[in-house]
PDB file of N, CA and C in Angstrom:
ATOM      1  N   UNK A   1     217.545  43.630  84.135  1.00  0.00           N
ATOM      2  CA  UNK A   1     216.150  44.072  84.257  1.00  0.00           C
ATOM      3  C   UNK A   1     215.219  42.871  84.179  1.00  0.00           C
ATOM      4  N   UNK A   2     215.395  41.757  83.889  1.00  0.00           N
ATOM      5  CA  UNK A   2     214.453  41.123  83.242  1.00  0.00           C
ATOM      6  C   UNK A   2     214.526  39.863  84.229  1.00  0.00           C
ATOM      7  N   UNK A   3     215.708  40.486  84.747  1.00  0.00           N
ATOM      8  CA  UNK A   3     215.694  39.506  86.671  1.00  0.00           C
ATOM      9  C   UNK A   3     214.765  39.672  87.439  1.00  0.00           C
ATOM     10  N   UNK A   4     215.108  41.139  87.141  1.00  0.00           N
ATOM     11  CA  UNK A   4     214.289  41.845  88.257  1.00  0.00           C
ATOM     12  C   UNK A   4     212.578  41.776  88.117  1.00  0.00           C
ATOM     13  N   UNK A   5     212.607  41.902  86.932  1.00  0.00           N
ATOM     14  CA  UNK A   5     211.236  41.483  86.469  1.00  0.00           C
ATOM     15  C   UNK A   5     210.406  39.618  86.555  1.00  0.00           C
ATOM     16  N   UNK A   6     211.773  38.838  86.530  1.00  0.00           N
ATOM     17  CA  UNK A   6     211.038  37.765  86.539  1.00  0.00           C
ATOM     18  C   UNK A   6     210.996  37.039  87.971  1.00  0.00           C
ATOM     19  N   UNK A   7     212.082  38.028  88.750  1.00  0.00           N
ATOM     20  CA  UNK A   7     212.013  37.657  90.271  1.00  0.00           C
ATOM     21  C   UNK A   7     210.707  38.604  91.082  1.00  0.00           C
ATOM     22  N   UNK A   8     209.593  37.542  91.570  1.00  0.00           N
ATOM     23  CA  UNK A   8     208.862  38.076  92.451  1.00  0.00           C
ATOM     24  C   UNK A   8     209.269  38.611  93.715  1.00  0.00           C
ATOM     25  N   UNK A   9     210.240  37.751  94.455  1.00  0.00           N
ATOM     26  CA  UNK A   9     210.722  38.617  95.596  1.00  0.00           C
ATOM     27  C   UNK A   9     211.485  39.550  95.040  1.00  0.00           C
ATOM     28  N   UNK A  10     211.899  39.967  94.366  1.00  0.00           N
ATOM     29  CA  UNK A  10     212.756  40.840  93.868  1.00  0.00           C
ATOM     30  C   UNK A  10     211.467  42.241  93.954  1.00  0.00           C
ATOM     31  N   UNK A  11     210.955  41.983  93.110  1.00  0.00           N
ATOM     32  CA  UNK A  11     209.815  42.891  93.153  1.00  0.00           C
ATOM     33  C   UNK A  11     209.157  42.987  94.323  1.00  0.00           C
ATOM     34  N   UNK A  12     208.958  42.366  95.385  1.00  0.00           N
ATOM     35  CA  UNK A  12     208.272  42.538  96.595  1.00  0.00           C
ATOM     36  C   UNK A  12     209.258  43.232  97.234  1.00  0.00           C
ATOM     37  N   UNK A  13     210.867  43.005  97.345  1.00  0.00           N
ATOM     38  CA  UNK A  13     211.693  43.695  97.897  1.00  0.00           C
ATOM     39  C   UNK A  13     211.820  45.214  97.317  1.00  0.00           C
ATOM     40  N   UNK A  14     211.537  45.565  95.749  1.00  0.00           N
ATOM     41  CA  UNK A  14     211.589  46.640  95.886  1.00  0.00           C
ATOM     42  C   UNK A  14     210.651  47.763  96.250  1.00  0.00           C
ATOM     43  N   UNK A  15     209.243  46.701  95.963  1.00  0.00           N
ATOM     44  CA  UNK A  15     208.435  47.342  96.925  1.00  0.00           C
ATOM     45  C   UNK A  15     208.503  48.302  98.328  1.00  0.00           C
ATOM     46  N   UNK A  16     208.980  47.593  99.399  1.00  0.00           N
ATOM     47  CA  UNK A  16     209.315  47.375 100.497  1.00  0.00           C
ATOM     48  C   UNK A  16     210.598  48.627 100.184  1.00  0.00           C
ATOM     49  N   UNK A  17     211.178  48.556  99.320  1.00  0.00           N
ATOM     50  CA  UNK A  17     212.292  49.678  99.041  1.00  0.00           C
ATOM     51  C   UNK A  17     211.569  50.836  98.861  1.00  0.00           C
ATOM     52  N   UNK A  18     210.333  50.944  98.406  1.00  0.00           N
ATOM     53  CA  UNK A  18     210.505  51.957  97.568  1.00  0.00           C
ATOM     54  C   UNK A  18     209.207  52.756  98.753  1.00  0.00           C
ATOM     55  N   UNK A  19     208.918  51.562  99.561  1.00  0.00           N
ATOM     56  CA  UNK A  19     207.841  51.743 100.700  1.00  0.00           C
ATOM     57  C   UNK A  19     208.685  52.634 101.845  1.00  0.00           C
ATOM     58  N   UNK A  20     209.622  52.327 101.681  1.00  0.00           N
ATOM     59  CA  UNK A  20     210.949  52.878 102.760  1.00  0.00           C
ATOM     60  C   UNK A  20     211.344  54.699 102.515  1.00  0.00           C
ATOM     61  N   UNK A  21     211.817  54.372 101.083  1.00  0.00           N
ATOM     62  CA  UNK A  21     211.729  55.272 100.419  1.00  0.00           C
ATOM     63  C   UNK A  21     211.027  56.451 100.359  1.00  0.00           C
ATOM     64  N   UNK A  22     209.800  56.257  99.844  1.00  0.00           N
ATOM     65  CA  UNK A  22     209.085  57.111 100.492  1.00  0.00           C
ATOM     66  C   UNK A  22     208.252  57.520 101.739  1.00  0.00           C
ATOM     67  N   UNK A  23     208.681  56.603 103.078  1.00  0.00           N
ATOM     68  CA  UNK A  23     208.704  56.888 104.053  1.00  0.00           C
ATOM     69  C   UNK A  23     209.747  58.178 104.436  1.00  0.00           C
ATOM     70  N   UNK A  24     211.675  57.978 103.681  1.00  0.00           N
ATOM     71  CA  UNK A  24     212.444  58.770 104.115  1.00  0.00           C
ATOM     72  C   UNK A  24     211.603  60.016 103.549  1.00  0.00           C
ATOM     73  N   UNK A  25     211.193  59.837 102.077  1.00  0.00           N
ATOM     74  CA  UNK A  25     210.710  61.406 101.468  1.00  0.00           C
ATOM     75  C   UNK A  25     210.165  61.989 102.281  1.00  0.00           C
ATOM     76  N   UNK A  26     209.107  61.221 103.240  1.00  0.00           N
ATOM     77  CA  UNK A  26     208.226  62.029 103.882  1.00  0.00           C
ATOM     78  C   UNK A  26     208.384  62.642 105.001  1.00  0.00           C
ATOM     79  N   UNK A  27     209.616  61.816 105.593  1.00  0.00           N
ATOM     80  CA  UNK A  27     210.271  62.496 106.570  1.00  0.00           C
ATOM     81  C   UNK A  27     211.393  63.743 106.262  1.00  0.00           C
ATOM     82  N   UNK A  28     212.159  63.338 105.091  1.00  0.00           N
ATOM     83  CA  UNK A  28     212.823  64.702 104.931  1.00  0.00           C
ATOM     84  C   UNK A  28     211.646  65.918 104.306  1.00  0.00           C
ATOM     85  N   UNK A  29     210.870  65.833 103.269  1.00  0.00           N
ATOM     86  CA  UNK A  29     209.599  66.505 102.978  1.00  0.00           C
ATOM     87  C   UNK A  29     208.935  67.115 104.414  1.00  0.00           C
ATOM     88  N   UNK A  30     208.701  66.497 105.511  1.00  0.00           N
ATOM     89  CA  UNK A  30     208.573  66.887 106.609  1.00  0.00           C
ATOM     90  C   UNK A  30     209.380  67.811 106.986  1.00  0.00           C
ATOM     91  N   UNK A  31     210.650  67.696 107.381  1.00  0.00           N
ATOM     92  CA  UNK A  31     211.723  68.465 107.654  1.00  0.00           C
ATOM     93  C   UNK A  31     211.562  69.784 107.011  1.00  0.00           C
ATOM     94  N   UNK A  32     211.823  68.874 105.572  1.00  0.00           N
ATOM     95  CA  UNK A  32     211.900  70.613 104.755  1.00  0.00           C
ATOM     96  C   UNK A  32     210.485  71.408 104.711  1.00  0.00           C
ATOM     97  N   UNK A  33     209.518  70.684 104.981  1.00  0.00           N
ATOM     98  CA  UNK A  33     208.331  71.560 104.869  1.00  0.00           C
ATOM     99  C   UNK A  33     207.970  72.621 106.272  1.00  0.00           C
ATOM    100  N   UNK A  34     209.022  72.166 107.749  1.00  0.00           N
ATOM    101  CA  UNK A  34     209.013  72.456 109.115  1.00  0.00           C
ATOM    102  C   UNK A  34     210.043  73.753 108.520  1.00  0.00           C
ATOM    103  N   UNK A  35     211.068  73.674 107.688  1.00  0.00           N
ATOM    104  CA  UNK A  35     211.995  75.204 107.011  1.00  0.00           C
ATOM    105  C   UNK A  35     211.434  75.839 106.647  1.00  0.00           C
ATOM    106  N   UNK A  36     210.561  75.493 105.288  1.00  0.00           N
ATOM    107  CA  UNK A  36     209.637  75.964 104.647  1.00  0.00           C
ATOM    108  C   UNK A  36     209.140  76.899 105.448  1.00  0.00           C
ATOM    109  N   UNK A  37     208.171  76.145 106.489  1.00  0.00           N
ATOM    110  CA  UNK A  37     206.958  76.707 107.121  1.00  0.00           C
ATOM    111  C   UNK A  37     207.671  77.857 108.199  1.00  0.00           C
ATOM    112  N   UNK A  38     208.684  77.848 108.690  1.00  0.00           N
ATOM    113  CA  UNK A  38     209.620  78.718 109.565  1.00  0.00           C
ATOM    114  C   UNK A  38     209.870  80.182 108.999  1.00  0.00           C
ATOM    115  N   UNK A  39     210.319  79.795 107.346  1.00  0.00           N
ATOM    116  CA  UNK A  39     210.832  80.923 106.357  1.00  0.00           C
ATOM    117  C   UNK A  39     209.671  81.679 105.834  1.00  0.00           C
ATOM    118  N   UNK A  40     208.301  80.751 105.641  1.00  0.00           N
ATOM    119  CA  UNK A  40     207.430  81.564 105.574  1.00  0.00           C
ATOM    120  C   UNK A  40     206.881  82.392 106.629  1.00  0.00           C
ATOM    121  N   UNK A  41     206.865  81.508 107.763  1.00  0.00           N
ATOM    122  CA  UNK A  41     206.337  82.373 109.153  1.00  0.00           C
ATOM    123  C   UNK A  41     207.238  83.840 109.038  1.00  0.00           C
ATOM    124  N   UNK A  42     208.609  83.907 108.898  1.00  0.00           N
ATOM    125  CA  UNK A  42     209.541  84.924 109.418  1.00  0.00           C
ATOM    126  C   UNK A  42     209.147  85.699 108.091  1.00  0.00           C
ATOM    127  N   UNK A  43     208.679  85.276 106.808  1.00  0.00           N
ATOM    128  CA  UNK A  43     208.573  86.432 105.643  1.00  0.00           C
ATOM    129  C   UNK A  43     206.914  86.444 106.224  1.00  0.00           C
ATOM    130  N   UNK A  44     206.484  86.161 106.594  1.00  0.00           N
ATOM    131  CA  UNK A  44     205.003  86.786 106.869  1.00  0.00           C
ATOM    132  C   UNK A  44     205.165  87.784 108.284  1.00  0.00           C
ATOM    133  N   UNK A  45     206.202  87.252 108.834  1.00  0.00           N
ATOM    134  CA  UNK A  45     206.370  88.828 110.111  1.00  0.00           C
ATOM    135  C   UNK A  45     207.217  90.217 109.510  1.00  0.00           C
ATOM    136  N   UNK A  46     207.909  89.749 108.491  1.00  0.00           N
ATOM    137  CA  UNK A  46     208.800  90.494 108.141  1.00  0.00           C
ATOM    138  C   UNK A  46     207.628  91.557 107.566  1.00  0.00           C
ATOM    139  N   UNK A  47     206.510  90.972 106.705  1.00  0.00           N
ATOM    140  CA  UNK A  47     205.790  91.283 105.649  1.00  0.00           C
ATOM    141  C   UNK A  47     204.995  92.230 106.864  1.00  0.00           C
ATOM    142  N   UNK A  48     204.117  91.661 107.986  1.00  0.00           N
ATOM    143  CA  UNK A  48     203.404  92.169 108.931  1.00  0.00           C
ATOM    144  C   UNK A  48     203.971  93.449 109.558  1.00  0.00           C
ATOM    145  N   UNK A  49     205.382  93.188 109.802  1.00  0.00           N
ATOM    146  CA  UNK A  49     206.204  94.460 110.593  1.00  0.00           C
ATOM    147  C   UNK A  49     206.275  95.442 109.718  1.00  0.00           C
ATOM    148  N   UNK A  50     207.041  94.745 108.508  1.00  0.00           N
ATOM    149  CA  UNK A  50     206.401  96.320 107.266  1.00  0.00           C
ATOM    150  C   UNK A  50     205.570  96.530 107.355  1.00  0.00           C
ATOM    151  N   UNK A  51     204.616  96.699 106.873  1.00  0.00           N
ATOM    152  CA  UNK A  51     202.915  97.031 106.500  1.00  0.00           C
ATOM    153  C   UNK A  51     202.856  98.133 108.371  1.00  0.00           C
ATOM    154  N   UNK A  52     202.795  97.377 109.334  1.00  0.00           N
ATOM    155  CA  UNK A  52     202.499  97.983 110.678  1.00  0.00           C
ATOM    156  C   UNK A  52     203.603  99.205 110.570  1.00  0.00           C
ATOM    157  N   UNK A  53     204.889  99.143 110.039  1.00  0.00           N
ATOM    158  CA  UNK A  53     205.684 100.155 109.996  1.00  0.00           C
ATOM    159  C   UNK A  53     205.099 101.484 109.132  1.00  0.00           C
ATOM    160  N   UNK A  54     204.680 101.009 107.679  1.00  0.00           N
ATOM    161  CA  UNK A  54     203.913 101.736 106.983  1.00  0.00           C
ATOM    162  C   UNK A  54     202.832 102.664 107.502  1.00  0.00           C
ATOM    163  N   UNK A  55     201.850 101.653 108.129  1.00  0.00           N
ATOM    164  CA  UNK A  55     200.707 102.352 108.225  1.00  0.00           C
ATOM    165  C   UNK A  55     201.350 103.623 109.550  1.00  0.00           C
ATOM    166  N   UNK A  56     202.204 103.015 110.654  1.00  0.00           N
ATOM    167  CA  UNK A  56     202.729 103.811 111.977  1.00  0.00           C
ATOM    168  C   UNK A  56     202.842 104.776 110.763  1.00  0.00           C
ATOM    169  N   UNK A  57     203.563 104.652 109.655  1.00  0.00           N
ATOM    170  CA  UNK A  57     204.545 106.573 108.936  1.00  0.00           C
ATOM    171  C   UNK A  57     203.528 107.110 108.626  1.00  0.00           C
ATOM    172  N   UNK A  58     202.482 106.461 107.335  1.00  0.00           N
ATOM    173  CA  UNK A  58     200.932 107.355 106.958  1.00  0.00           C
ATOM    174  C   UNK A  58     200.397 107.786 108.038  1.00  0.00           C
ATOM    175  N   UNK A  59     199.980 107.012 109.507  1.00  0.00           N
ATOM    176  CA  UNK A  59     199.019 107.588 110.391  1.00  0.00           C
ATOM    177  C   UNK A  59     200.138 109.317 110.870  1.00  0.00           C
ATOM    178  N   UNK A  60     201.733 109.128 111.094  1.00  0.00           N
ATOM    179  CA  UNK A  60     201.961 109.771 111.286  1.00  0.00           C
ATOM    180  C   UNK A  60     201.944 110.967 110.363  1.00  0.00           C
ATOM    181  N   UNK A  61     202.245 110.822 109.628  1.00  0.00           N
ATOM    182  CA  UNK A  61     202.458 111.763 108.081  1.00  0.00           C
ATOM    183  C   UNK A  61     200.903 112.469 107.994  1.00  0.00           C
ATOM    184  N   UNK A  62     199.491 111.758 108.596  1.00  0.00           N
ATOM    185  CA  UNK A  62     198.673 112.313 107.803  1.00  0.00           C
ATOM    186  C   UNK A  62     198.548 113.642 109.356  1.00  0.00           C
ATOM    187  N   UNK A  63     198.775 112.757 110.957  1.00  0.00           N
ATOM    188  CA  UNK A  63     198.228 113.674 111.420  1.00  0.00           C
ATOM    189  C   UNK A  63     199.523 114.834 111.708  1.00  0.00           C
ATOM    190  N   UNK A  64     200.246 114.416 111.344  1.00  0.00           N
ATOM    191  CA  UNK A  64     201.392 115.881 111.658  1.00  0.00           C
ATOM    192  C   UNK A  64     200.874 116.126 109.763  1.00  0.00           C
TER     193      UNK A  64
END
């Protein structure tokens, strides 16, 4: 540790690591946020098709 600490390139390299780093995060974070956003889309149709299913049975239910 105390290499790492007394080496400046060391520290500029992990910079540069950690610059990388969270470049990958942001690309897998990307990724997973493109799942995310998919799983929510399909539970917000799922959610929409219920509700439209619902209201189709009440509208039917009230006028029969």
């Amino acid at each position: 540790m105390q290499r790492w600490s007394a080496g400046d390139d060391d520290d500029d390299d992990d910079d540069d690591d950690d610059d990388d780093d969270d470049d990958d995060d942001n690309d897998d974070g990307g990724g997973g946020g493109i799942v995310m956003m998919m799983m929510m889309m399909m539970m917000m149709m799922m959610m929409m098709m219920m509700t439209m299913i619902m209201m189709v049975m009440v509208v039917v239910v009230v006028v029969v």
